[in-house]
N, C-alpha and C. Protein backbone atom coordinates (compact mmCIF):
# COMPACT_ATOMS: atom_id res chain seq x y z
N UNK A 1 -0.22 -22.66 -1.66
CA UNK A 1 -0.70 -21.99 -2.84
C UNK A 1 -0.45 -20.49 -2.68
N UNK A 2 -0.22 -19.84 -4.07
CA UNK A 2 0.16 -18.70 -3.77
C UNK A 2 -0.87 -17.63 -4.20
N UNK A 3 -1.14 -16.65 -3.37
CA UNK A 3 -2.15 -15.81 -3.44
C UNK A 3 -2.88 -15.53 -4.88
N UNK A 4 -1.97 -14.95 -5.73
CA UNK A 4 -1.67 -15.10 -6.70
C UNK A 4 -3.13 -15.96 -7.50
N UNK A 5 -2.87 -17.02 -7.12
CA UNK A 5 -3.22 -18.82 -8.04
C UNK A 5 -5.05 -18.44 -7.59
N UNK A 6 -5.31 -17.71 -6.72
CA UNK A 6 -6.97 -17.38 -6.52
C UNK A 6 -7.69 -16.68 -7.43
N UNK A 7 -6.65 -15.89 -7.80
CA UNK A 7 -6.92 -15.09 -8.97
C UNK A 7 -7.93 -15.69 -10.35
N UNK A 8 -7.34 -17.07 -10.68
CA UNK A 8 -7.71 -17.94 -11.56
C UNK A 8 -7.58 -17.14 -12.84
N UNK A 9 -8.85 -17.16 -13.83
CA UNK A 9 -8.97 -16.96 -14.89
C UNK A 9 -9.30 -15.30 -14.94
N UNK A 10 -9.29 -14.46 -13.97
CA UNK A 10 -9.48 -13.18 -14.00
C UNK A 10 -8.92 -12.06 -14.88
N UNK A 11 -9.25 -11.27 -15.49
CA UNK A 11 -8.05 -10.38 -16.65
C UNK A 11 -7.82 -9.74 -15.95
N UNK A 12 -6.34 -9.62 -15.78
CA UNK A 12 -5.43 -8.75 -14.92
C UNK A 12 -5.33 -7.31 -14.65
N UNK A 13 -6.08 -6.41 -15.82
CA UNK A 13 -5.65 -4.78 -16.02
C UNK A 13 -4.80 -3.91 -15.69
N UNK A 14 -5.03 -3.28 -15.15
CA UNK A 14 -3.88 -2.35 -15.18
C UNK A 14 -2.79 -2.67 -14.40
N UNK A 15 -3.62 -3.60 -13.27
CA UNK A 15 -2.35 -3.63 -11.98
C UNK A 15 -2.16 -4.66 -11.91
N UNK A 16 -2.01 -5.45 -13.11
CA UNK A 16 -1.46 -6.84 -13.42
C UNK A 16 -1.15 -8.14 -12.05
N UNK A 17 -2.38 -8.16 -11.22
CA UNK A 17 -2.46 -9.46 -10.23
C UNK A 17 -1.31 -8.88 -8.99
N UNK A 18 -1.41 -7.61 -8.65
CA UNK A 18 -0.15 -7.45 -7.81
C UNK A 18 -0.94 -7.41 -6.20
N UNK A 19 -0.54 -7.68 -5.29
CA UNK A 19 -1.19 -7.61 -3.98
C UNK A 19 -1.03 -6.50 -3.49
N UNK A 20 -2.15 -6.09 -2.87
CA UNK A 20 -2.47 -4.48 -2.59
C UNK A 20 -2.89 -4.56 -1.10
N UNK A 21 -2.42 -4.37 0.16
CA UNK A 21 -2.83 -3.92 1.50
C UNK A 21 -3.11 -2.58 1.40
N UNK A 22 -4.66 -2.58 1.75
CA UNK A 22 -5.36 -1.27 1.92
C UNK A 22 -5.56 -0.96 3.62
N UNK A 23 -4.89 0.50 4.40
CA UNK A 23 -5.13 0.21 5.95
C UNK A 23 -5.71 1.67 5.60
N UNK A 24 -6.61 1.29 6.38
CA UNK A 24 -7.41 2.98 6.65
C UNK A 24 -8.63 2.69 7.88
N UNK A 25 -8.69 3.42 8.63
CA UNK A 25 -9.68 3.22 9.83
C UNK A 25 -11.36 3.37 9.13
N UNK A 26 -11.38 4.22 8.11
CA UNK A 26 -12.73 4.02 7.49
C UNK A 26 -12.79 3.36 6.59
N UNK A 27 -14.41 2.45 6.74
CA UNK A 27 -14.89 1.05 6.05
C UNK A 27 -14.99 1.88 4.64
N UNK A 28 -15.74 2.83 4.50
CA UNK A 28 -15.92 3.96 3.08
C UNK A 28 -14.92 3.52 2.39
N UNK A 29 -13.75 4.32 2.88
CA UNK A 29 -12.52 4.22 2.06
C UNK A 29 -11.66 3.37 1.76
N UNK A 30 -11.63 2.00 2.80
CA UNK A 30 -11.31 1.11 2.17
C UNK A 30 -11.90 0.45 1.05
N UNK A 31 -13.58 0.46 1.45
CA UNK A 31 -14.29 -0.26 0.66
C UNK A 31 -13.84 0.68 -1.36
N UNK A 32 -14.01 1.53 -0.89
CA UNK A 32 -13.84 2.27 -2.46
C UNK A 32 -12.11 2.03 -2.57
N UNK A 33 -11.12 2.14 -1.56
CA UNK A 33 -9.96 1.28 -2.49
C UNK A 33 -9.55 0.17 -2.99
N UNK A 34 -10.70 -0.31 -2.29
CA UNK A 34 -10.68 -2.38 -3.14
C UNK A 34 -11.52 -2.54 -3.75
N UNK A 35 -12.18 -2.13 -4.09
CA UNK A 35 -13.07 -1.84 -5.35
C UNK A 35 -12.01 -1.41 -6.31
N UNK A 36 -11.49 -0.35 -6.29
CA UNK A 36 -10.70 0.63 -7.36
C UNK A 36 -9.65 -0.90 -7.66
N UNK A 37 -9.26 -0.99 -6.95
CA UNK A 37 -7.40 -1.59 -7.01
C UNK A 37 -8.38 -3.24 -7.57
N UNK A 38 -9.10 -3.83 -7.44
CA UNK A 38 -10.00 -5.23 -7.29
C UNK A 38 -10.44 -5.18 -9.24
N UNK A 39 -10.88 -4.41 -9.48
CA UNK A 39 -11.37 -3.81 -10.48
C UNK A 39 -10.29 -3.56 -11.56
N UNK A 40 -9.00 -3.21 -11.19
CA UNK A 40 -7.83 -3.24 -12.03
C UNK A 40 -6.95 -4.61 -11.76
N UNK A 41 -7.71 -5.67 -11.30
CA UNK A 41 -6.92 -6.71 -11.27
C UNK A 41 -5.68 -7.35 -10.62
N UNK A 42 -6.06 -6.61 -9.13
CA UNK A 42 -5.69 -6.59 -7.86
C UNK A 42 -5.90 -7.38 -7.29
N UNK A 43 -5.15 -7.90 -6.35
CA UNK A 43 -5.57 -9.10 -5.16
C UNK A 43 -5.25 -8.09 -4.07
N UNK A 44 -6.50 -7.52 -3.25
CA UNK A 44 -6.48 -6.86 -2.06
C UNK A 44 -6.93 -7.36 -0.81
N UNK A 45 -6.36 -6.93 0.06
CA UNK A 45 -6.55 -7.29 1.36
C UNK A 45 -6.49 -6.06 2.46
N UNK A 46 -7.20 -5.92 3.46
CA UNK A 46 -7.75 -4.82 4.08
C UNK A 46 -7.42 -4.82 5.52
N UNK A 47 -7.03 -4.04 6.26
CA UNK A 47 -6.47 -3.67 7.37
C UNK A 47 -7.50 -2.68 7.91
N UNK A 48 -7.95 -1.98 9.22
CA UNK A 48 -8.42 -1.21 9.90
C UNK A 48 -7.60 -0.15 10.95
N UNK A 49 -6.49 -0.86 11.30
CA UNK A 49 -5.16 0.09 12.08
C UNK A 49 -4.04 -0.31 12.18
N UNK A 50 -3.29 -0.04 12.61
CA UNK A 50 -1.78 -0.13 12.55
C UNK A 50 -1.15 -1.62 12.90
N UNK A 51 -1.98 -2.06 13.91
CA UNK A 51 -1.38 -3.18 14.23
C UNK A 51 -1.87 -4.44 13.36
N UNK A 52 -2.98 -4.38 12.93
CA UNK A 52 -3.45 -4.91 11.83
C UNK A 52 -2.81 -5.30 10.54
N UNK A 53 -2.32 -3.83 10.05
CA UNK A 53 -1.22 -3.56 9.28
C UNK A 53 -0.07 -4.20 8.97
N UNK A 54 0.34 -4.17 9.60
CA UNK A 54 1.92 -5.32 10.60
C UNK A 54 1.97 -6.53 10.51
N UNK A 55 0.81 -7.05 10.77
CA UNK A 55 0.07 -8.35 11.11
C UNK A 55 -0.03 -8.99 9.48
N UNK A 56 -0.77 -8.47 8.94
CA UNK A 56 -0.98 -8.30 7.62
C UNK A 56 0.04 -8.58 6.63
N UNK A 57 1.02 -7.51 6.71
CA UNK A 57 1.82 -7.00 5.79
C UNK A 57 3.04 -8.42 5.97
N UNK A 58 3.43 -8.92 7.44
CA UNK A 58 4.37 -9.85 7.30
C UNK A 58 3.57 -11.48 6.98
N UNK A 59 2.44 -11.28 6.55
CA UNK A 59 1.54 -12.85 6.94
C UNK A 59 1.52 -12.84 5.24
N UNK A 60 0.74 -11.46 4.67
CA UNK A 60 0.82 -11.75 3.09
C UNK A 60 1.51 -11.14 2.15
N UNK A 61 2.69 -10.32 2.67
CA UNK A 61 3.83 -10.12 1.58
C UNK A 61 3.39 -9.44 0.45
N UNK A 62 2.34 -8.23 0.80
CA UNK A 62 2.02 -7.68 -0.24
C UNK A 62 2.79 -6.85 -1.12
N UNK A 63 2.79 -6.38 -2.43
CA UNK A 63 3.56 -5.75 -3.10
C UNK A 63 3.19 -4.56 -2.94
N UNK A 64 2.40 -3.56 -2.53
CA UNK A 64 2.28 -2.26 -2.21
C UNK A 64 1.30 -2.00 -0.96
N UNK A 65 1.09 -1.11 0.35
CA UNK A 65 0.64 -1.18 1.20
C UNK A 65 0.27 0.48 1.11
N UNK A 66 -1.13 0.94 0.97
CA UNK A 66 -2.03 2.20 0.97
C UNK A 66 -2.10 2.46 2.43
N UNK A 67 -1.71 3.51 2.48
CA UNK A 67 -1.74 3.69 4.56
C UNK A 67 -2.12 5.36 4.87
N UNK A 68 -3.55 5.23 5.66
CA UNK A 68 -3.71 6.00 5.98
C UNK A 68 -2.87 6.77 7.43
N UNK A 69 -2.71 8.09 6.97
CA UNK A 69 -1.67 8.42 8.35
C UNK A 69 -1.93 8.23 9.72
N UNK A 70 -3.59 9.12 10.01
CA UNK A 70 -5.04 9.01 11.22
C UNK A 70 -5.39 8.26 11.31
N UNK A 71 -5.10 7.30 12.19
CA UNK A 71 -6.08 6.37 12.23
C UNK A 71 -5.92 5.92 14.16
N UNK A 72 -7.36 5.48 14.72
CA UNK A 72 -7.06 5.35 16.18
C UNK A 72 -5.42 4.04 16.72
N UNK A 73 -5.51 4.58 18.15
CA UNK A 73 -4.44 3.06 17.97
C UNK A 73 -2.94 3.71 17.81
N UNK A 74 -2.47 2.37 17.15
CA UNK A 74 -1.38 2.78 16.14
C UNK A 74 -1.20 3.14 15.07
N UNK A 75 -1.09 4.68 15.14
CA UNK A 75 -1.71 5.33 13.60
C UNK A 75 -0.66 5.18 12.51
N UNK A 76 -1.07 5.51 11.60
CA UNK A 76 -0.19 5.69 10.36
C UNK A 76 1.60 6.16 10.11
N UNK A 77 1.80 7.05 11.44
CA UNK A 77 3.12 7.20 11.25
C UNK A 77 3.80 6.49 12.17
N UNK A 78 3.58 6.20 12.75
CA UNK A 78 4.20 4.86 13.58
C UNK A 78 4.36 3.65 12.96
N UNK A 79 3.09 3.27 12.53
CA UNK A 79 3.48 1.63 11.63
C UNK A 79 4.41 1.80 10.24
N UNK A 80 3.99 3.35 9.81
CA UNK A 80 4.55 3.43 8.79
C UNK A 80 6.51 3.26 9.02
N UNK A 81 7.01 3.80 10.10
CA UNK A 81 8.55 3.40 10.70
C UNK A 81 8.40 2.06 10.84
N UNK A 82 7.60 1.91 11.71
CA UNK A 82 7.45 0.03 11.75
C UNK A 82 8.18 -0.73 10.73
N UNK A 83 6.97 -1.02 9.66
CA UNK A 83 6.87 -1.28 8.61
C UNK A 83 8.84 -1.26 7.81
N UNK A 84 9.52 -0.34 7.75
CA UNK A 84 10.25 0.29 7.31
C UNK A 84 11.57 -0.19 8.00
N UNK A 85 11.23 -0.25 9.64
CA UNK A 85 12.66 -1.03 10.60
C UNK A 85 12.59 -2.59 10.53
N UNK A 86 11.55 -3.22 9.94
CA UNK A 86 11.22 -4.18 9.91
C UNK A 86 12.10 -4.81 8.69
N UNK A 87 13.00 -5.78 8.87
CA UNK A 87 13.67 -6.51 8.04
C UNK A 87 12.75 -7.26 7.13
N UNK A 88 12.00 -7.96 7.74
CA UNK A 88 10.66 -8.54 6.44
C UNK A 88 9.23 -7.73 6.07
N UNK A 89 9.51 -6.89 6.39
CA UNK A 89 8.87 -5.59 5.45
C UNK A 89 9.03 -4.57 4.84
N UNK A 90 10.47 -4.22 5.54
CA UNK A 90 11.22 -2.95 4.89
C UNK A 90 11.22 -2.44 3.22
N UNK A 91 10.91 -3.88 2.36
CA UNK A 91 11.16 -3.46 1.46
C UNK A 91 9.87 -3.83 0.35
N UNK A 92 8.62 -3.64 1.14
CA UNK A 92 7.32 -2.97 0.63
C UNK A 92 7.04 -2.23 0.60
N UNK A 93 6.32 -1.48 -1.01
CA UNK A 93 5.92 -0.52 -1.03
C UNK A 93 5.21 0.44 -0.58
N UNK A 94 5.30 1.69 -0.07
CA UNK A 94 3.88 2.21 0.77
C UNK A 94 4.21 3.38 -0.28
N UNK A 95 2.54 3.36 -0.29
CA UNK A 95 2.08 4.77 -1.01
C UNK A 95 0.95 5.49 0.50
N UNK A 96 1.41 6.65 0.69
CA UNK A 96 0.56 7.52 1.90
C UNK A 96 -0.70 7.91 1.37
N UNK A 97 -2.05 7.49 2.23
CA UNK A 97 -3.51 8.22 1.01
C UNK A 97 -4.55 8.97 2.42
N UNK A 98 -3.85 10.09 2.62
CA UNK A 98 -4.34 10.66 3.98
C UNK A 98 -5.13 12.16 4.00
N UNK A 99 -5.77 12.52 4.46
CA UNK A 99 -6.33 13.88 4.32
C UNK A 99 -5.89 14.91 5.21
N UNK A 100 -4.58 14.56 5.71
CA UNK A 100 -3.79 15.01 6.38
C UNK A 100 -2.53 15.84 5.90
N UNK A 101 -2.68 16.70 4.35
CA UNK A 101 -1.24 16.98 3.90
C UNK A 101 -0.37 17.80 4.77
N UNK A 102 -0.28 18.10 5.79
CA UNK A 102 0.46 18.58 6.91
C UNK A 102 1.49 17.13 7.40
N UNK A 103 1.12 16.06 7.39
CA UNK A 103 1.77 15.41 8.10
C UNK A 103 2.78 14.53 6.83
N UNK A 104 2.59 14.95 5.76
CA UNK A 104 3.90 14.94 4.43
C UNK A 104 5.18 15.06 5.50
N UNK A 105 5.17 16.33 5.74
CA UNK A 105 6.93 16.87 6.57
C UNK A 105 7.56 15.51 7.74
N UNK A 106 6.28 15.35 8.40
CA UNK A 106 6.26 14.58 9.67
C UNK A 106 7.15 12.99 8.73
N UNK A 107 6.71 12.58 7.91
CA UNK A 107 6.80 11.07 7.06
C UNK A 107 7.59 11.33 6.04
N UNK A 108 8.33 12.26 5.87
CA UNK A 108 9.46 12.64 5.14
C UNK A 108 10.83 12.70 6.01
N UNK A 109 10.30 13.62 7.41
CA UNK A 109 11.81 13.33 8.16
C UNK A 109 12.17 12.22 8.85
N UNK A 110 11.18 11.49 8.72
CA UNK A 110 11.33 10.02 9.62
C UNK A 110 12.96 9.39 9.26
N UNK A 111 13.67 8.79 10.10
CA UNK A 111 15.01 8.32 9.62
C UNK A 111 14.87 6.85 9.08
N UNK A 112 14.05 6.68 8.09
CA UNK A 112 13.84 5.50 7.38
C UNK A 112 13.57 5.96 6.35
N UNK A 113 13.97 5.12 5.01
CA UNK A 113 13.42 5.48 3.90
C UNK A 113 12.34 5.92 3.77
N UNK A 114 11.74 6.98 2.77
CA UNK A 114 10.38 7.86 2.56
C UNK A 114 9.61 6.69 1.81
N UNK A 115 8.45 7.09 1.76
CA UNK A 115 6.84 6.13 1.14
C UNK A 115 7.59 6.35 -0.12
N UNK A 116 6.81 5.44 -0.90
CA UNK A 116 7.36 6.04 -2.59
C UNK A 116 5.98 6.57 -3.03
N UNK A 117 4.80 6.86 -2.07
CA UNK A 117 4.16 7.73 -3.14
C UNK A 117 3.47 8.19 -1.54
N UNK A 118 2.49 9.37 -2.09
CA UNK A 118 1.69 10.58 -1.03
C UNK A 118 0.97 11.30 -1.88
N UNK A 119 -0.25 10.36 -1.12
CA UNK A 119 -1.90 11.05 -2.14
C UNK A 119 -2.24 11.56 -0.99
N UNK A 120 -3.30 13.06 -1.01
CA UNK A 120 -3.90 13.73 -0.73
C UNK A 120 -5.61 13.50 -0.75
N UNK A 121 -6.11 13.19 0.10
CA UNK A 121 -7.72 12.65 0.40
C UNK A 121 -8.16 14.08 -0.11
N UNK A 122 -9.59 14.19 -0.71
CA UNK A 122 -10.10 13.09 -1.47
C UNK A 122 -8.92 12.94 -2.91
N UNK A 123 -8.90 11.80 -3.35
CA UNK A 123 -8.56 11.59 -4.38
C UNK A 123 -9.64 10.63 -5.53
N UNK A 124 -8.77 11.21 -7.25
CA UNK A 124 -9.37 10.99 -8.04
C UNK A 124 -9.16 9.35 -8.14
N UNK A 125 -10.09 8.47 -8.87
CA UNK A 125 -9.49 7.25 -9.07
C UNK A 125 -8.69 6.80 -9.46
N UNK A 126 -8.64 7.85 -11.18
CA UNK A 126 -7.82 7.58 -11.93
C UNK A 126 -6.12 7.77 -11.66
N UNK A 127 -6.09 8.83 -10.73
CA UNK A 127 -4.62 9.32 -9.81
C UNK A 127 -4.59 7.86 -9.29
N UNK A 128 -5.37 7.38 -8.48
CA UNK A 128 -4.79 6.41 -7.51
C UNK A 128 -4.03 5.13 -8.15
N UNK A 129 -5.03 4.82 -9.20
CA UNK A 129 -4.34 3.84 -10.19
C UNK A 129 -2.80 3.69 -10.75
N UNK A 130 -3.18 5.01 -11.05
CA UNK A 130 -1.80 5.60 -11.84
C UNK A 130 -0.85 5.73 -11.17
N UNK A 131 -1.09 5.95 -9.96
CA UNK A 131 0.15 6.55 -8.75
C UNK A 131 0.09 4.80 -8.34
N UNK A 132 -0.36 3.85 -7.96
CA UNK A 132 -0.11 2.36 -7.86
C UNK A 132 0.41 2.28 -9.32
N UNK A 133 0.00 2.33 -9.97
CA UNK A 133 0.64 1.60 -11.48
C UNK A 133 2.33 1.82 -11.27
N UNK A 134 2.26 2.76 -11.52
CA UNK A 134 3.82 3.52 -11.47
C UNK A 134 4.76 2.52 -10.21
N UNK A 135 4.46 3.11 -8.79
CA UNK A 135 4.98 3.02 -7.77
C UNK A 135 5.16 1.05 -8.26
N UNK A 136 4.20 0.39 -8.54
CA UNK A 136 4.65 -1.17 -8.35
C UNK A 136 5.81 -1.18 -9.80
N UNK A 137 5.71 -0.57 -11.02
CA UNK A 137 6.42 -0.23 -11.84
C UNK A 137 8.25 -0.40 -11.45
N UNK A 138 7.99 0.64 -10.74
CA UNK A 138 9.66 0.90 -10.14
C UNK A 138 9.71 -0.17 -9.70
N UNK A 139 9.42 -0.60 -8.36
CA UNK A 139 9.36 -1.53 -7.87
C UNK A 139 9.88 -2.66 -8.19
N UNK A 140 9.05 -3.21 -9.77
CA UNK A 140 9.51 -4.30 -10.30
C UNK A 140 11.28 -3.81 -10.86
N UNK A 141 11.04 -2.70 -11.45
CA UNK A 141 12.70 -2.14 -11.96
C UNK A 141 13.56 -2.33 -11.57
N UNK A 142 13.19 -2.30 -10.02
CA UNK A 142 14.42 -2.01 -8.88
C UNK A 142 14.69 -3.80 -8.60
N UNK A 143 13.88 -4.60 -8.55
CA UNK A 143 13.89 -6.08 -8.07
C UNK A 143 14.96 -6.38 -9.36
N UNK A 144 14.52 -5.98 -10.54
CA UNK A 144 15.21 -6.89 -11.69
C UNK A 144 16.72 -6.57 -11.71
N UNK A 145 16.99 -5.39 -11.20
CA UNK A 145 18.26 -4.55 -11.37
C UNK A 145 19.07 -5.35 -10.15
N UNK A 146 18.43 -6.00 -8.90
CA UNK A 146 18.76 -6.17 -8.01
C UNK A 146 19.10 -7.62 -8.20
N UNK A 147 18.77 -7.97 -9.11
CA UNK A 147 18.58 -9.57 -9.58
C UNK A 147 20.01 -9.73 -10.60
N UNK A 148 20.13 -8.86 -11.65
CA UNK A 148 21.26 -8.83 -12.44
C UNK A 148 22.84 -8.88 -11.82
């Protein structure tokens, strides 16, 4: 069964049933991004660190992955290359949601493709939505174009 099919009779909103990996070392902030993303008709699933992440990301094939940069362990810019050299992940979405805007430069020169999005902690809700709305947007653009 596909993740998806749990969903059941739920109204979809904004983020039309898309799977959302939330990794962030604080329970706070995850808890308020699966709420946010859950609430727009999200199927989320939650990570705590990097290796988690990984674990995660190749088990449920999510369509966008929220990654905090700090986190203990294997932090954020490491999994985030991970993630990226990884043939069955490479080509999930990551949006960056870190309170770290210094480490933008650091996850920009990486020699792997860049995140397709980079939020700045704290953020508004309505940004976060919008910046997921969009980012799975392309996303789908790029699959259909890739399909033709």
């Amino acid at each position: 069964m596909d993740d998806r099919e749990l969903l059941g009779d739920v109204p979809l909103g904004k983020l039309g049933g898309a799977k959302i990996l939330v990794v962030d070392d604080d329970e706070e902030i995850r808890t308020f991004l699966v709420a946010l993303f859950s609430d727009e008709g999200a199927l989320t699933f939650e990570a705590e660190d990097g290796n988690q992440a990984l674990e995660m990301a190749a088990q449920k094939r999510p369509d966008l992955i929220t990654l905090d940069l700090s986190m203990p362990g294997r932090d954020g810019i490491d999994t985030f290359t991970d993630l990226r050299q990884n043939a069955d992940t490479e080509e999930i979405a990551v949006c960056i949601i870190t309170g770290h805007p210094e480490f933008r430069k650091v996850i920009y020169d990486r020699p792997v493709a860049p995140p397709e999005g980079f939020l700045n902690k704290p953020c508004q809700p309505d940004i976060v939505v919008d910046t997921a709305r969009r980012i799975l947007g392309l996303r789908k653009r790029k699959q259909s174009r890739a399909k033709d």
